[in-house]
PDB file of N, CA and C in Angstrom:
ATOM      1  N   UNK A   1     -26.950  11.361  21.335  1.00  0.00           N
ATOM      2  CA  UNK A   1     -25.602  11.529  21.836  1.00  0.00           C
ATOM      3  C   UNK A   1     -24.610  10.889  20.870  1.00  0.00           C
ATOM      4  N   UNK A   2     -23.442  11.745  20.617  1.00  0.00           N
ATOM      5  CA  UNK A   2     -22.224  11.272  19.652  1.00  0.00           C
ATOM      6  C   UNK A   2     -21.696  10.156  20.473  1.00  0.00           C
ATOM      7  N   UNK A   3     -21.156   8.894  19.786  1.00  0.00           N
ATOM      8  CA  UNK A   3     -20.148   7.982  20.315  1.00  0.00           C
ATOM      9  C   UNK A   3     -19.148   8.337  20.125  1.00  0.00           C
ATOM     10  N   UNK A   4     -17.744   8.099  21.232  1.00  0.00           N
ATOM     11  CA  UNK A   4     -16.663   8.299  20.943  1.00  0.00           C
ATOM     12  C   UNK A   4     -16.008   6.951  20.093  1.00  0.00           C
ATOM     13  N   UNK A   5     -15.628   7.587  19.058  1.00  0.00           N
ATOM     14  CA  UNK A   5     -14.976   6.474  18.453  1.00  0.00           C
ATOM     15  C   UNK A   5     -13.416   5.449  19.194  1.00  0.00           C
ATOM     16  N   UNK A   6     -13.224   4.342  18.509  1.00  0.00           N
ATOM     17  CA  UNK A   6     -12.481   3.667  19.168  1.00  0.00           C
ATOM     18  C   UNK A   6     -10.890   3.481  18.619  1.00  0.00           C
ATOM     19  N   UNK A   7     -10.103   3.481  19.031  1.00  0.00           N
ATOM     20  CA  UNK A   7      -8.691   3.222  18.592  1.00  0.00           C
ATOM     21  C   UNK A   7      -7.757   2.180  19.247  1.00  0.00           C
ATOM     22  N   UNK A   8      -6.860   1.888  18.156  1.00  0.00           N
ATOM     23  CA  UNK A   8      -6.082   0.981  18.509  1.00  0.00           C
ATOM     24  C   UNK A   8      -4.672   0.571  17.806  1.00  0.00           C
ATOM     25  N   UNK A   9      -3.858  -0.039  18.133  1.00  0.00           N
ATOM     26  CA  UNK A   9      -3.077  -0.491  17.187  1.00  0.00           C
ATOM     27  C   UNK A   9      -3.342  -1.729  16.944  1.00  0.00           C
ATOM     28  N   UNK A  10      -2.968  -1.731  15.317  1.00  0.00           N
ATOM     29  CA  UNK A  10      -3.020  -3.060  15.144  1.00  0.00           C
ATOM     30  C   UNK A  10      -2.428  -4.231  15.097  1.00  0.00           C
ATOM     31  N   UNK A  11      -3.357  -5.504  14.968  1.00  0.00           N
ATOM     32  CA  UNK A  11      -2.511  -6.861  15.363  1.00  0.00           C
ATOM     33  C   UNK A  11      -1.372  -7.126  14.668  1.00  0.00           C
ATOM     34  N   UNK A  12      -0.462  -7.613  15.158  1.00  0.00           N
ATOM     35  CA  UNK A  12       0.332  -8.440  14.103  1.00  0.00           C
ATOM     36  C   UNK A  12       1.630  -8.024  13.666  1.00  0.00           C
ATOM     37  N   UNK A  13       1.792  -6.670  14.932  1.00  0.00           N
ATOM     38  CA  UNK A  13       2.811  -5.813  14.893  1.00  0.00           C
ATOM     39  C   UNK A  13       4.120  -6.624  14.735  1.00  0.00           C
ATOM     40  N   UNK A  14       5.185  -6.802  13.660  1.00  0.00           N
ATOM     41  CA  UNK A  14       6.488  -7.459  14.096  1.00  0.00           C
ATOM     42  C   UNK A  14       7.252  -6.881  14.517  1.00  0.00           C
ATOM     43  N   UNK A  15       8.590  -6.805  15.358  1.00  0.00           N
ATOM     44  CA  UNK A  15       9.329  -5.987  15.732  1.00  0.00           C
ATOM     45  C   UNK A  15      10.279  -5.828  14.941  1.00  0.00           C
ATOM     46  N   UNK A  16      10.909  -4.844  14.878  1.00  0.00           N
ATOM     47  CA  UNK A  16      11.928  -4.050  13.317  1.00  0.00           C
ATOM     48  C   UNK A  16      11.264  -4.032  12.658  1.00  0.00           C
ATOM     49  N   UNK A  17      10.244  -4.530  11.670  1.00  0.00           N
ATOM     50  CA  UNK A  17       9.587  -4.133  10.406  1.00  0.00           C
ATOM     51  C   UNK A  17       7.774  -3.626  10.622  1.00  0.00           C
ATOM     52  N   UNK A  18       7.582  -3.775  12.208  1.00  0.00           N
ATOM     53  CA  UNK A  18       6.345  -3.326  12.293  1.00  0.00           C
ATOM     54  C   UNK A  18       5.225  -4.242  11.680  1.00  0.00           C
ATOM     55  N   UNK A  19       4.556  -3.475  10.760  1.00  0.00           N
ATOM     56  CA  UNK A  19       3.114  -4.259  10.027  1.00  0.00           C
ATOM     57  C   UNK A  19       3.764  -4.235   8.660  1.00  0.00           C
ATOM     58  N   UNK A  20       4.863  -3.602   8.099  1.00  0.00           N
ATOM     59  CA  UNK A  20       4.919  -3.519   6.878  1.00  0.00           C
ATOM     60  C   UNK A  20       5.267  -5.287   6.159  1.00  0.00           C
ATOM     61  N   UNK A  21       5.938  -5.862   6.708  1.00  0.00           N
ATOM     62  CA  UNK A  21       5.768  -7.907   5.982  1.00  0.00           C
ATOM     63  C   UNK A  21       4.520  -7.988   6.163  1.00  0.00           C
ATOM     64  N   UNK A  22       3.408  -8.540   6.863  1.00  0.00           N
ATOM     65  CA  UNK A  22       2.088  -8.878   7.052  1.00  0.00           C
ATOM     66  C   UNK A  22       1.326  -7.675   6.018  1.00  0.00           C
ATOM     67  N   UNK A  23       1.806  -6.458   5.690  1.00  0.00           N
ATOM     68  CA  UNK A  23       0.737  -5.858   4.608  1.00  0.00           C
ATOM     69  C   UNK A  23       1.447  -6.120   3.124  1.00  0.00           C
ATOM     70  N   UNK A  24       2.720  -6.036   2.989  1.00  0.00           N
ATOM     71  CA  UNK A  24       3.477  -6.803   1.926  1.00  0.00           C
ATOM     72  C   UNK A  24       2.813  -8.232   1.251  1.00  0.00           C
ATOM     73  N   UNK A  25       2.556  -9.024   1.829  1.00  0.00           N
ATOM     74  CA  UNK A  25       2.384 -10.222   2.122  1.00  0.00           C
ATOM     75  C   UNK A  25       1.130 -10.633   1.483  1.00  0.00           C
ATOM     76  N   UNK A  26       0.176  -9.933   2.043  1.00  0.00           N
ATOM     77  CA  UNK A  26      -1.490  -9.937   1.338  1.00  0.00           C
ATOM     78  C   UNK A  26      -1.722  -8.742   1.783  1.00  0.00           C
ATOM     79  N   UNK A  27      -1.856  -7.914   0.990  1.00  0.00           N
ATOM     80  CA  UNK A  27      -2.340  -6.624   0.961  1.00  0.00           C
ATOM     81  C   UNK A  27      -3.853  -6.595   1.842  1.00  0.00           C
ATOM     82  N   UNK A  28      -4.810  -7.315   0.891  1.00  0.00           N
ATOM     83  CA  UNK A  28      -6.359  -7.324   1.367  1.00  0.00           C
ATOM     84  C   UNK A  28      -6.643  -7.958   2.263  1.00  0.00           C
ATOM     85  N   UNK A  29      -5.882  -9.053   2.694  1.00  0.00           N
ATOM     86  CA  UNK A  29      -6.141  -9.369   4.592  1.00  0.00           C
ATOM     87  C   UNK A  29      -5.953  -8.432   4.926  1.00  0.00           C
ATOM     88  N   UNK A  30      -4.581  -8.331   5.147  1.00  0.00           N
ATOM     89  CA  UNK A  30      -4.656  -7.161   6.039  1.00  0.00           C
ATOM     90  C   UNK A  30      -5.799  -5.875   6.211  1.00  0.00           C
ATOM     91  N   UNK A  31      -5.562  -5.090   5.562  1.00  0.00           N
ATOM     92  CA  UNK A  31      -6.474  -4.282   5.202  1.00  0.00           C
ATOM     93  C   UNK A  31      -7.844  -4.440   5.515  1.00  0.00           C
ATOM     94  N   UNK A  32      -8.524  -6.021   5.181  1.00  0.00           N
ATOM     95  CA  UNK A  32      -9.980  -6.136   5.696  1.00  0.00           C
ATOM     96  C   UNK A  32     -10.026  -6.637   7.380  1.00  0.00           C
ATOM     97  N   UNK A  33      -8.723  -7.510   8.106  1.00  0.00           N
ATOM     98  CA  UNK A  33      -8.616  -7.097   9.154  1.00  0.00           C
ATOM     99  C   UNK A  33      -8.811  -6.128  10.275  1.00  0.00           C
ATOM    100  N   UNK A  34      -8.071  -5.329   9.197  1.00  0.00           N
ATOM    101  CA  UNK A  34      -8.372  -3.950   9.933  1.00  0.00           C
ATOM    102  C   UNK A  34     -10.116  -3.107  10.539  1.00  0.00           C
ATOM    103  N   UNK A  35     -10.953  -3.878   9.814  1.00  0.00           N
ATOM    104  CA  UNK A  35     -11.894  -3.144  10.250  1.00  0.00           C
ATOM    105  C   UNK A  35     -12.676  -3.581  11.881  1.00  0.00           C
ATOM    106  N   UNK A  36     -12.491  -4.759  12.189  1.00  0.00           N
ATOM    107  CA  UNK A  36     -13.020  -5.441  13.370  1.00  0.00           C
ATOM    108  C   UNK A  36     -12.235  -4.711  14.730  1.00  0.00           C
ATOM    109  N   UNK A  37     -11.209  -4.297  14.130  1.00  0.00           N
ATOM    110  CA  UNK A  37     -10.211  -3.848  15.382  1.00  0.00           C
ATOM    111  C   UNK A  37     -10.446  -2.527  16.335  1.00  0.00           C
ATOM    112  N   UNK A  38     -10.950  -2.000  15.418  1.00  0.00           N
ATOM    113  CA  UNK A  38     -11.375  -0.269  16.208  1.00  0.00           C
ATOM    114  C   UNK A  38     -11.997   0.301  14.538  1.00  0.00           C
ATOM    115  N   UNK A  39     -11.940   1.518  15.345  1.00  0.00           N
ATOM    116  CA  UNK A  39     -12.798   2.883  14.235  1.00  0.00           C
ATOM    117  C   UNK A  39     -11.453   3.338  14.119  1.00  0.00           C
ATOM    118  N   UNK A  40     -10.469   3.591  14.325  1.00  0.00           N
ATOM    119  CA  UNK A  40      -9.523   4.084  14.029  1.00  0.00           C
ATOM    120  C   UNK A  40      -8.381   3.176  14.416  1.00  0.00           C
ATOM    121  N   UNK A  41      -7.409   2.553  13.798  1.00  0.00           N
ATOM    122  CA  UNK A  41      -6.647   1.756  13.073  1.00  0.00           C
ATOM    123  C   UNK A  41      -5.042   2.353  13.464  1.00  0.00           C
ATOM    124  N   UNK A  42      -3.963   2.820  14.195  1.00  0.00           N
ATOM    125  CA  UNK A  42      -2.795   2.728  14.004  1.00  0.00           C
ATOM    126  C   UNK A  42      -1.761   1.473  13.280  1.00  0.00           C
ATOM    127  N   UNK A  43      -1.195   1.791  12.036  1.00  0.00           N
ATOM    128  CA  UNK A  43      -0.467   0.861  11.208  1.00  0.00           C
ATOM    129  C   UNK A  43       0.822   1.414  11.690  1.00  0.00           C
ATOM    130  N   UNK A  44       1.946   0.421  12.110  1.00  0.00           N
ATOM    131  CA  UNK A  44       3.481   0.644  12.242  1.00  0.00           C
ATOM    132  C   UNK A  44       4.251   0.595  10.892  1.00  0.00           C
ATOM    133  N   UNK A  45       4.378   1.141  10.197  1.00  0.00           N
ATOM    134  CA  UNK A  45       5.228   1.109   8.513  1.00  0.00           C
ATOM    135  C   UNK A  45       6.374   1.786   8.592  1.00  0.00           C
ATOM    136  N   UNK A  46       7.195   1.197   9.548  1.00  0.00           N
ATOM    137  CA  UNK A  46       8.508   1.590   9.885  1.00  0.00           C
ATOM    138  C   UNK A  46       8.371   2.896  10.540  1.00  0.00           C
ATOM    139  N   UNK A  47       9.201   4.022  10.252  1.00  0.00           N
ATOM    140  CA  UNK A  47       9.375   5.155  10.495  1.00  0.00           C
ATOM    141  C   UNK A  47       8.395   5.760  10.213  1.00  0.00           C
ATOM    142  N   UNK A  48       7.163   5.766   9.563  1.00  0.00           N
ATOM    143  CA  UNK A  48       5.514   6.141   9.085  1.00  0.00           C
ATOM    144  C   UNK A  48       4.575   5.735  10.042  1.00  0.00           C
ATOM    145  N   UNK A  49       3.811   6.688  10.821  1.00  0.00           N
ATOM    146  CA  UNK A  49       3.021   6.403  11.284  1.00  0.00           C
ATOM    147  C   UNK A  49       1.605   6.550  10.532  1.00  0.00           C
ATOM    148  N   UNK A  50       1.007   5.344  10.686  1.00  0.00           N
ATOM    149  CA  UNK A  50      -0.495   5.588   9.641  1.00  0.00           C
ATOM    150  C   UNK A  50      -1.704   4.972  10.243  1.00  0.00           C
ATOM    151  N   UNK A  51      -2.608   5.912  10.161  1.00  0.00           N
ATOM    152  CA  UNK A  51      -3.675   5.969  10.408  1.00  0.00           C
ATOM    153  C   UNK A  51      -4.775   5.161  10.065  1.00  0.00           C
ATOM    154  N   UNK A  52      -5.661   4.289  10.260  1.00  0.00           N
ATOM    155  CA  UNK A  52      -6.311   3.739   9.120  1.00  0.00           C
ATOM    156  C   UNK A  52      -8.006   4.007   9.785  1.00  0.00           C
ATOM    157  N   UNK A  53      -9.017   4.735   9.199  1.00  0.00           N
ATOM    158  CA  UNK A  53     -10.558   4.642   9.473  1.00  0.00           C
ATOM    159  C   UNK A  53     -11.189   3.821   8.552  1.00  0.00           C
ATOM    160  N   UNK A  54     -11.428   2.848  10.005  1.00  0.00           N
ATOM    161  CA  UNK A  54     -12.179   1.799   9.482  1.00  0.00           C
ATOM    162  C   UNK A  54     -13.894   2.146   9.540  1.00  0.00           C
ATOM    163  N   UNK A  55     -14.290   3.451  10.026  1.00  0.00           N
ATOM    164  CA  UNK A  55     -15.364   3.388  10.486  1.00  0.00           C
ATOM    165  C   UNK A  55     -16.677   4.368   9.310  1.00  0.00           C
ATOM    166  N   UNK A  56     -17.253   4.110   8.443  1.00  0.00           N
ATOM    167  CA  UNK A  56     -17.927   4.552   7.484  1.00  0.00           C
ATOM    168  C   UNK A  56     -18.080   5.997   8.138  1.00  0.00           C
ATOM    169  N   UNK A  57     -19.127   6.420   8.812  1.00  0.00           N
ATOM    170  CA  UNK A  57     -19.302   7.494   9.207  1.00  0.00           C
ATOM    171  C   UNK A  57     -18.179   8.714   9.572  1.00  0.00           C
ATOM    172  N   UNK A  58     -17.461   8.050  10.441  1.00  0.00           N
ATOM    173  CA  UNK A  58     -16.057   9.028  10.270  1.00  0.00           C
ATOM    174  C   UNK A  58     -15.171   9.365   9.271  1.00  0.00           C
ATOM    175  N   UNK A  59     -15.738   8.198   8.049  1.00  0.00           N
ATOM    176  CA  UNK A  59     -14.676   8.676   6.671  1.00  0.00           C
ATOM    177  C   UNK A  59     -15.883   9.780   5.950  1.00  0.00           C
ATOM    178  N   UNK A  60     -16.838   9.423   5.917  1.00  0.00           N
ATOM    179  CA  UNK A  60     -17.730  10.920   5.556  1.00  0.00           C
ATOM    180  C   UNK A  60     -18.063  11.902   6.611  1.00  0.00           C
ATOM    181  N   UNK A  61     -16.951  11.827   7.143  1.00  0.00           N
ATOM    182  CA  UNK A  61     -17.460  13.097   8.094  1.00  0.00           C
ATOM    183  C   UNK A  61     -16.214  13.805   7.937  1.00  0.00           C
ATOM    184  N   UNK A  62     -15.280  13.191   7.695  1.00  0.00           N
ATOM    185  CA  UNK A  62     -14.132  12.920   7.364  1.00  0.00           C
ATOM    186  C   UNK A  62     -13.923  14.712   5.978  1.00  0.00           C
ATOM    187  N   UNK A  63     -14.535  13.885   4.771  1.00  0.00           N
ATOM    188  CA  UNK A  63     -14.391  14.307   3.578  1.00  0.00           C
ATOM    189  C   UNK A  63     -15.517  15.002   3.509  1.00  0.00           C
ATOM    190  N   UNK A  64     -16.224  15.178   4.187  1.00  0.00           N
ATOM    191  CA  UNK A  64     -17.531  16.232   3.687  1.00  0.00           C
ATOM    192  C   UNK A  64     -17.585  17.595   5.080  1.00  0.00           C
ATOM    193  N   UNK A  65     -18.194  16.970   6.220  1.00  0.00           N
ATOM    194  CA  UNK A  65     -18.293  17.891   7.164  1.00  0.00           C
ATOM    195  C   UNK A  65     -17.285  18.475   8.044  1.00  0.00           C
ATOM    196  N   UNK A  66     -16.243  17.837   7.690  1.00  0.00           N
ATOM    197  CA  UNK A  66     -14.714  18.309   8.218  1.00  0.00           C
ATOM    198  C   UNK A  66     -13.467  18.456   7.522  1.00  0.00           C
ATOM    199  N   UNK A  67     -14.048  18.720   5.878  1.00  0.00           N
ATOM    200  CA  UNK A  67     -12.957  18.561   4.980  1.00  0.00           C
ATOM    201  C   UNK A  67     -11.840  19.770   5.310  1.00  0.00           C
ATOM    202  N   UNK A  68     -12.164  20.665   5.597  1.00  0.00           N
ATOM    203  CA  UNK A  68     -11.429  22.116   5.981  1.00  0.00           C
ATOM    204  C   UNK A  68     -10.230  21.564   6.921  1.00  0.00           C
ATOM    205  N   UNK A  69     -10.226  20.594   7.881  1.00  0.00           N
ATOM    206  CA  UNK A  69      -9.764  20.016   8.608  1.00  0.00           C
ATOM    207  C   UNK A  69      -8.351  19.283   8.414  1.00  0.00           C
ATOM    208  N   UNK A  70      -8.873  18.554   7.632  1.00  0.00           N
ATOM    209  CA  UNK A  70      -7.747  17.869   6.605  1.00  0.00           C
ATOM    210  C   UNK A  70      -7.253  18.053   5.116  1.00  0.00           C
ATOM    211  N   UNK A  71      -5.333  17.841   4.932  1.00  0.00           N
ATOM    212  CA  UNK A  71      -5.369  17.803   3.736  1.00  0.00           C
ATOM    213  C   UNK A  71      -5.197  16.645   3.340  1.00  0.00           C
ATOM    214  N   UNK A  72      -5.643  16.702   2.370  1.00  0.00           N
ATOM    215  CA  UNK A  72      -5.633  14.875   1.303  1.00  0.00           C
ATOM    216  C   UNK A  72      -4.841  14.533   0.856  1.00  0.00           C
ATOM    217  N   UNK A  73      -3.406  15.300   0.656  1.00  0.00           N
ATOM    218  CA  UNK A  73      -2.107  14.886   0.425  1.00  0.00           C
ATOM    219  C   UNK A  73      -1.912  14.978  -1.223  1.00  0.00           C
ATOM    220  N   UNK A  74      -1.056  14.272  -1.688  1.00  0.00           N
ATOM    221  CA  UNK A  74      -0.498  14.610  -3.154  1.00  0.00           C
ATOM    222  C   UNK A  74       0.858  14.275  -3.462  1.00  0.00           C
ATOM    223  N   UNK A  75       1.499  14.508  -4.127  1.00  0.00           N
ATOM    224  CA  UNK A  75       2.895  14.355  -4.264  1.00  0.00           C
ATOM    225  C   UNK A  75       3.651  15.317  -3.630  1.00  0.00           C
ATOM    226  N   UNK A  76       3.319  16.306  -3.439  1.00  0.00           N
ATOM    227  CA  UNK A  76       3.654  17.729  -3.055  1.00  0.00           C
ATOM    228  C   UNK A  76       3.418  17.768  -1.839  1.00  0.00           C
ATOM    229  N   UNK A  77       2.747  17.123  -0.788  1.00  0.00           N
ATOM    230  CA  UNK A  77       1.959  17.135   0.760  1.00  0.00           C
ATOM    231  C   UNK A  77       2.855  16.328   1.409  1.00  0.00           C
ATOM    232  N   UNK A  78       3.175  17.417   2.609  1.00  0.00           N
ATOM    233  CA  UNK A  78       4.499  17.177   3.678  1.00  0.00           C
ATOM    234  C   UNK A  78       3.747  17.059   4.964  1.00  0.00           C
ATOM    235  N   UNK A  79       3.948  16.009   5.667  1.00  0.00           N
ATOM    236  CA  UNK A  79       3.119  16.039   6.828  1.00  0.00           C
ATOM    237  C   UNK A  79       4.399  15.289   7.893  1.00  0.00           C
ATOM    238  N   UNK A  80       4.843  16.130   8.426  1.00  0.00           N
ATOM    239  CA  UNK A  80       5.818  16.310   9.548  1.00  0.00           C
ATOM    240  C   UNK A  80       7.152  16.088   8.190  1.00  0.00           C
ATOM    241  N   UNK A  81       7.704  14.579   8.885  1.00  0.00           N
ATOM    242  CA  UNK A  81       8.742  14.560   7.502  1.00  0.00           C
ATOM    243  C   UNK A  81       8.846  13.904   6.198  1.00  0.00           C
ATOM    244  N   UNK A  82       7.395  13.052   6.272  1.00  0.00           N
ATOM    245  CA  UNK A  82       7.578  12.153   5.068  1.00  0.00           C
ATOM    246  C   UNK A  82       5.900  12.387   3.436  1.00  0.00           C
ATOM    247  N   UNK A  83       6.805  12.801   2.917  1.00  0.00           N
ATOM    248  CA  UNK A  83       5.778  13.290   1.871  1.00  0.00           C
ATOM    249  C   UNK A  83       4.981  12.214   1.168  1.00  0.00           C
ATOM    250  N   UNK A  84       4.014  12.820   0.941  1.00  0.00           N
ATOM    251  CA  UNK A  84       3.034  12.054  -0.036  1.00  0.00           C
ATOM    252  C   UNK A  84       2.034  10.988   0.469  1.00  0.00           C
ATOM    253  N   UNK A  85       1.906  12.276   2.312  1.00  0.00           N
ATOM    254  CA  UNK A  85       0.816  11.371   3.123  1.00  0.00           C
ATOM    255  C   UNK A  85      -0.635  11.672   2.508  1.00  0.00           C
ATOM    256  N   UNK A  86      -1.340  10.315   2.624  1.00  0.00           N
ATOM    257  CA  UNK A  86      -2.758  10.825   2.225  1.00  0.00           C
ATOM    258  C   UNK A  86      -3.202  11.066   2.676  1.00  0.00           C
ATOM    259  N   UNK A  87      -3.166  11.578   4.012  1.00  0.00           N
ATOM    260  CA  UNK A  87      -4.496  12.579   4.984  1.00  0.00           C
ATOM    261  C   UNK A  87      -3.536  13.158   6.351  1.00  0.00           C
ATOM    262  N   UNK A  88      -3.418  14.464   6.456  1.00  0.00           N
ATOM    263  CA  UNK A  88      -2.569  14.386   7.758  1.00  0.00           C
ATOM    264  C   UNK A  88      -3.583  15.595   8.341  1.00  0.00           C
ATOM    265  N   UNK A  89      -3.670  15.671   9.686  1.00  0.00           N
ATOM    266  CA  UNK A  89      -4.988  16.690  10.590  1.00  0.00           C
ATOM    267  C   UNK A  89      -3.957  17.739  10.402  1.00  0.00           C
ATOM    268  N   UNK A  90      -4.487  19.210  10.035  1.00  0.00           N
ATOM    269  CA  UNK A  90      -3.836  20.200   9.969  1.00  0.00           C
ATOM    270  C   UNK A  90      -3.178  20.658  11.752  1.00  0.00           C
ATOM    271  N   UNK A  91      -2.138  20.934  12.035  1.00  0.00           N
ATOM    272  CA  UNK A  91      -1.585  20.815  13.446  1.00  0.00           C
ATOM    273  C   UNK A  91      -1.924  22.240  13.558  1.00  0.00           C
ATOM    274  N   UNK A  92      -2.128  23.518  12.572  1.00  0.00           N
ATOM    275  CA  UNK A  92      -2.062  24.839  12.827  1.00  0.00           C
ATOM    276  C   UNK A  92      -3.234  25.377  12.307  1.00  0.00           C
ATOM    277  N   UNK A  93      -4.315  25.209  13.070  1.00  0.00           N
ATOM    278  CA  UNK A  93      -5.651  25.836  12.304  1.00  0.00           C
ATOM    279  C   UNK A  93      -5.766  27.427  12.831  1.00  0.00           C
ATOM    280  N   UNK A  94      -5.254  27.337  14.388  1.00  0.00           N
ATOM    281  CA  UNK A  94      -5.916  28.810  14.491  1.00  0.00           C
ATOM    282  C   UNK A  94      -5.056  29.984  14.039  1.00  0.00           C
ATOM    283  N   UNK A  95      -3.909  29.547  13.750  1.00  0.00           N
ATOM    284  CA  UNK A  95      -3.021  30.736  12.984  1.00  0.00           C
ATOM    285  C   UNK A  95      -2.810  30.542  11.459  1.00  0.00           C
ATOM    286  N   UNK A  96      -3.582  29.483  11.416  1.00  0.00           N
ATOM    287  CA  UNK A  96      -3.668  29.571   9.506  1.00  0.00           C
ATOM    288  C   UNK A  96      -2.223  28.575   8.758  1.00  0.00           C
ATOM    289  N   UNK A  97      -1.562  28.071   9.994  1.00  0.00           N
ATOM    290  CA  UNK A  97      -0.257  27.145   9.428  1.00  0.00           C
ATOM    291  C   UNK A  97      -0.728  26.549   8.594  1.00  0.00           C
ATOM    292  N   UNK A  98       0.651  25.588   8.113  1.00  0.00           N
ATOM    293  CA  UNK A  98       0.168  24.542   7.329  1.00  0.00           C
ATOM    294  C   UNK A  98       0.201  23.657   8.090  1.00  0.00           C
ATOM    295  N   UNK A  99       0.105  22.270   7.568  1.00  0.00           N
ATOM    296  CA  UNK A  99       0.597  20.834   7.899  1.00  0.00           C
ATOM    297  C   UNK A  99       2.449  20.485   8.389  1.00  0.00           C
ATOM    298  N   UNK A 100       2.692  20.792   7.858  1.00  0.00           N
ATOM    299  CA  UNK A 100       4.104  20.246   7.782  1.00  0.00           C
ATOM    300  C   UNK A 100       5.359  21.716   8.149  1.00  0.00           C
TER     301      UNK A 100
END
């Protein structure tokens, strides 16, 4: 049987600036924080909502058995309004949309 993976937001949220001082601050705390918290990670970065998988298996399931799924972003990759996300879930699969 599949586990459902777990989510959350994360600690340390400030109000007006969100997580972005605490990831400013020390990049790699933060960041290695992040993995104890859930399998899937909500970061507040102001007006950016971001995602973070902390969970090995879901990042290769991620990039291999569900790559069709997601795009990986770029300079060019619009995902709602703010470009140059690195992974956003395609919102329009069964009519062939894009992302953004």
């Amino acid at each position: 049987m599949t586990r459902r993976a777990t989510y959350a937001m994360a600690a340390g949220r400030l109000p007006a600036v969100g997580h972005a001082l605490p990831l400013l601050r020390n990049p790699l705390r933060f960041l290695r924080n992040l993995q104890g918290q859930a399998d899937l990670v909500e970061v507040d970065l102001g007006p950016v909502r971001t995602i973070f998988i902390t969970e090995p298996d879901l990042i290769h399931a991620m990039l291999t058995d569900r790559q069709d799924n997601f795009d990986k972003g770029g300079s060019t990759t619009r995902c709602g309004r703010w470009p140059g996300t690195v992974s956003c879930w395609r919102r329009v699969r069964s009519t062939g949309g894009s992302s953004g």
